[in-house]
C-alpha atoms as a PDB file:
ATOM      1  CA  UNK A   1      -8.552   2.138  -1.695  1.00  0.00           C
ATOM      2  CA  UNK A   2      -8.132  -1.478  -2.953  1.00  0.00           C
ATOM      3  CA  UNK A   3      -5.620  -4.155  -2.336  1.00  0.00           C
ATOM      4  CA  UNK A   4      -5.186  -6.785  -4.561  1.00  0.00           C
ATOM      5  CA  UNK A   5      -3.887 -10.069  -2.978  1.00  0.00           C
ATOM      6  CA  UNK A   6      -0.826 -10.008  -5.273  1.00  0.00           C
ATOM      7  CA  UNK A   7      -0.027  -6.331  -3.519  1.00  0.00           C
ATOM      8  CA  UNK A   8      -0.920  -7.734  -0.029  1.00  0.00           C
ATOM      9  CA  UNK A   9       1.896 -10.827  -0.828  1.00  0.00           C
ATOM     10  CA  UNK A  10       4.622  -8.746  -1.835  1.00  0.00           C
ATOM     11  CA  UNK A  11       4.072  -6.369   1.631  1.00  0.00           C
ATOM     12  CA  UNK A  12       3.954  -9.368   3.240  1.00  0.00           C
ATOM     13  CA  UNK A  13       7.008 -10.894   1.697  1.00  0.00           C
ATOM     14  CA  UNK A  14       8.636  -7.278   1.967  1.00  0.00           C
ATOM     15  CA  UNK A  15       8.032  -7.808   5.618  1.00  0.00           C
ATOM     16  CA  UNK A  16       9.140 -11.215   6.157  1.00  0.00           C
ATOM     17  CA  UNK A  17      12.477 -10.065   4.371  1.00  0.00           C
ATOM     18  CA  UNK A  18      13.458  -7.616   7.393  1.00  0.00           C
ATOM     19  CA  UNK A  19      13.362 -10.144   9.914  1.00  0.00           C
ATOM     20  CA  UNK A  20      11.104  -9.604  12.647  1.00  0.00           C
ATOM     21  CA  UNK A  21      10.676  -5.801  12.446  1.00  0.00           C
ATOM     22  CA  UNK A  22       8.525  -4.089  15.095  1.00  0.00           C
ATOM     23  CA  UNK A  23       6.141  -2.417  13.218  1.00  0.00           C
ATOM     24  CA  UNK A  24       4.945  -2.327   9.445  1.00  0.00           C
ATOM     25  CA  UNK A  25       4.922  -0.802   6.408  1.00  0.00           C
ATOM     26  CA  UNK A  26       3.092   2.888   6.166  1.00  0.00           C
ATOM     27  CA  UNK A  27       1.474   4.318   2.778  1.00  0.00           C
ATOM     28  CA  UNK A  28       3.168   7.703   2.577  1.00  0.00           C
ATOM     29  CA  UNK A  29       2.339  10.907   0.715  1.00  0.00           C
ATOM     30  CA  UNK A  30       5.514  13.243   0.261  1.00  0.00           C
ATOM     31  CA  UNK A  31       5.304  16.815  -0.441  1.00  0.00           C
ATOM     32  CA  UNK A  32       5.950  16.085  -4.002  1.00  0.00           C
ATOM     33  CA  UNK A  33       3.258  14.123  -4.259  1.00  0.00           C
ATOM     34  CA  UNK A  34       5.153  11.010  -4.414  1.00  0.00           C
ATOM     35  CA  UNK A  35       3.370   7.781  -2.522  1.00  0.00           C
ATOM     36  CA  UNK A  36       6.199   5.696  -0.788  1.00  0.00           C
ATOM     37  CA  UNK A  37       6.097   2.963   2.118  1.00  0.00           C
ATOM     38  CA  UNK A  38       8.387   3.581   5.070  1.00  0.00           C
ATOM     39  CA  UNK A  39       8.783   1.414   8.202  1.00  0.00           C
ATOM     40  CA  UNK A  40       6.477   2.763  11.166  1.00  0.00           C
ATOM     41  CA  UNK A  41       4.303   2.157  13.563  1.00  0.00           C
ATOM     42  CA  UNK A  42       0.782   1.868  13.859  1.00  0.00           C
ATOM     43  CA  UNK A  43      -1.601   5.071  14.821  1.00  0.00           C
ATOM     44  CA  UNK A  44      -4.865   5.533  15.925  1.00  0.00           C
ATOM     45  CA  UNK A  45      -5.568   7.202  12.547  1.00  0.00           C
ATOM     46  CA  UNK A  46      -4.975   4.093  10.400  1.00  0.00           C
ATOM     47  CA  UNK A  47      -6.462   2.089   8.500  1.00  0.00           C
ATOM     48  CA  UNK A  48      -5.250  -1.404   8.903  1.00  0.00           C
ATOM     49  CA  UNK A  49      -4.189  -4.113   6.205  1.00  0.00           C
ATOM     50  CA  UNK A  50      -3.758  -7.809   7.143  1.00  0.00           C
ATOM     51  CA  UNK A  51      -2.772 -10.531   5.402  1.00  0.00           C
ATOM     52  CA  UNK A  52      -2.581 -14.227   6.838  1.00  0.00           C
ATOM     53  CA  UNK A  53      -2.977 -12.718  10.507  1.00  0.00           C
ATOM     54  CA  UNK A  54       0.310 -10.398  10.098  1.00  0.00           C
ATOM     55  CA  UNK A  55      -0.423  -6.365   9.962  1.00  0.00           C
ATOM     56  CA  UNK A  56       1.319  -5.368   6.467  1.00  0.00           C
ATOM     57  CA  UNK A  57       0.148  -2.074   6.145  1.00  0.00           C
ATOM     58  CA  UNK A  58      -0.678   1.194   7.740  1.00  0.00           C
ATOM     59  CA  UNK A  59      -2.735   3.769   5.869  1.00  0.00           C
ATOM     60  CA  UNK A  60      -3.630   7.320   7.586  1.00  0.00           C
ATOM     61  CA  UNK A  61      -7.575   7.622   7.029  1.00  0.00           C
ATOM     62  CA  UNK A  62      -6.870  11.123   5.278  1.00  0.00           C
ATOM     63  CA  UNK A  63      -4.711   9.614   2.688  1.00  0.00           C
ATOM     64  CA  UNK A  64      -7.047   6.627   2.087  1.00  0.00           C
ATOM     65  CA  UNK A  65      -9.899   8.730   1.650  1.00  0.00           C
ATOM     66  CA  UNK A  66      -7.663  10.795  -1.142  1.00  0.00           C
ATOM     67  CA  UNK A  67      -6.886   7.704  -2.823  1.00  0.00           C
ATOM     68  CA  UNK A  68     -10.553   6.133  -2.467  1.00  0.00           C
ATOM     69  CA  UNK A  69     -10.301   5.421  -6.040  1.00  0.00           C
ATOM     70  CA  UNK A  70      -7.041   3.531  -6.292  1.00  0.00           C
ATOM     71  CA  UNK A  71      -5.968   0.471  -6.446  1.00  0.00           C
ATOM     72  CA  UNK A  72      -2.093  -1.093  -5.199  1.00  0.00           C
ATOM     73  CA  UNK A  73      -1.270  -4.267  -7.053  1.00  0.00           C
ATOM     74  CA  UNK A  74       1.186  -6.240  -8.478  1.00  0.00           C
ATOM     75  CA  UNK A  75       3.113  -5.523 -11.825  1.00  0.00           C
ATOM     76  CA  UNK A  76       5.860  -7.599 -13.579  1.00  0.00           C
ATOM     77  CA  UNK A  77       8.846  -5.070 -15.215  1.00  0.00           C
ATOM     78  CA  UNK A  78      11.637  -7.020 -16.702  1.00  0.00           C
ATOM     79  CA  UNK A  79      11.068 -10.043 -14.648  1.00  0.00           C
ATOM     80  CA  UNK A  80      10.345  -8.275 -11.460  1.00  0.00           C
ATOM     81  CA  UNK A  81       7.235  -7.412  -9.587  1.00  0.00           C
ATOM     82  CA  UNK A  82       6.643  -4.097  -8.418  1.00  0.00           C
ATOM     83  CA  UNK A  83       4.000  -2.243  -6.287  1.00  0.00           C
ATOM     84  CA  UNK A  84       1.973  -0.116  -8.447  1.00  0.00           C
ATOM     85  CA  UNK A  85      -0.866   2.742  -7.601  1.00  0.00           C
ATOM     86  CA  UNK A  86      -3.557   2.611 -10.328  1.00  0.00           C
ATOM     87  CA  UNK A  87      -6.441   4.976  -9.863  1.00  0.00           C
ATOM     88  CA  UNK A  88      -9.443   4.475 -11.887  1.00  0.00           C
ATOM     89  CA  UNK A  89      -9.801   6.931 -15.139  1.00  0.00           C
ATOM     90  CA  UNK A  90     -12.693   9.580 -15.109  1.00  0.00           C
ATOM     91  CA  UNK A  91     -15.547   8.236 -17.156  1.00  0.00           C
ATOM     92  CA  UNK A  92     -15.279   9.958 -20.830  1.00  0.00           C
ATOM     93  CA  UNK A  93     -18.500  12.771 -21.267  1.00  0.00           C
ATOM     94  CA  UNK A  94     -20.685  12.162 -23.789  1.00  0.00           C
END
């Protein structure tokens, strides 16, 4: 999985904004399928994202190796900029 710097920012920031808390953010599947971030703490299973010497993100190794064609970045909706999972689209058969 990739992480573009605008993505690793806006963890960052997202960190920054709840002052100080132990811990980070966590890549989460749900059993709906749904990917969410929760606060947590850091396993011996993760995968570990930094940005400017600060941990932002925890990722369980079996979830990044599911999403080892995604990308998380940065997109603007209606002035705002949200996290977004893009995973790359199969190439078309010929």
């Amino acid at each position: 999985m990739d992480i573009t710097e605008g993505a690793k920012e806006k963890l960052a920031n997202m960190l920054m904004g709840r002052g100080g808390t132990k811990g980070s953010l966590r890549l989460v599947l749900s059993s709906s399928g749904n990917i969410g971030l929760v606060l947590d703490r850091q396993s011996e299973n993760d995968l570990i994202v930094e940005h400017l010497g600060m941990k932002i993100l925890f990722v369980d190794r079996g979830l990044a190796t599911r999403l080892d064609d995604a990308t998380l970045d940065v997109q603007e909706e209606e002035g705002f900029p949200s996290l977004v999972l893009k995973r790359m689209q199969p190439a078309a058969l010929a």
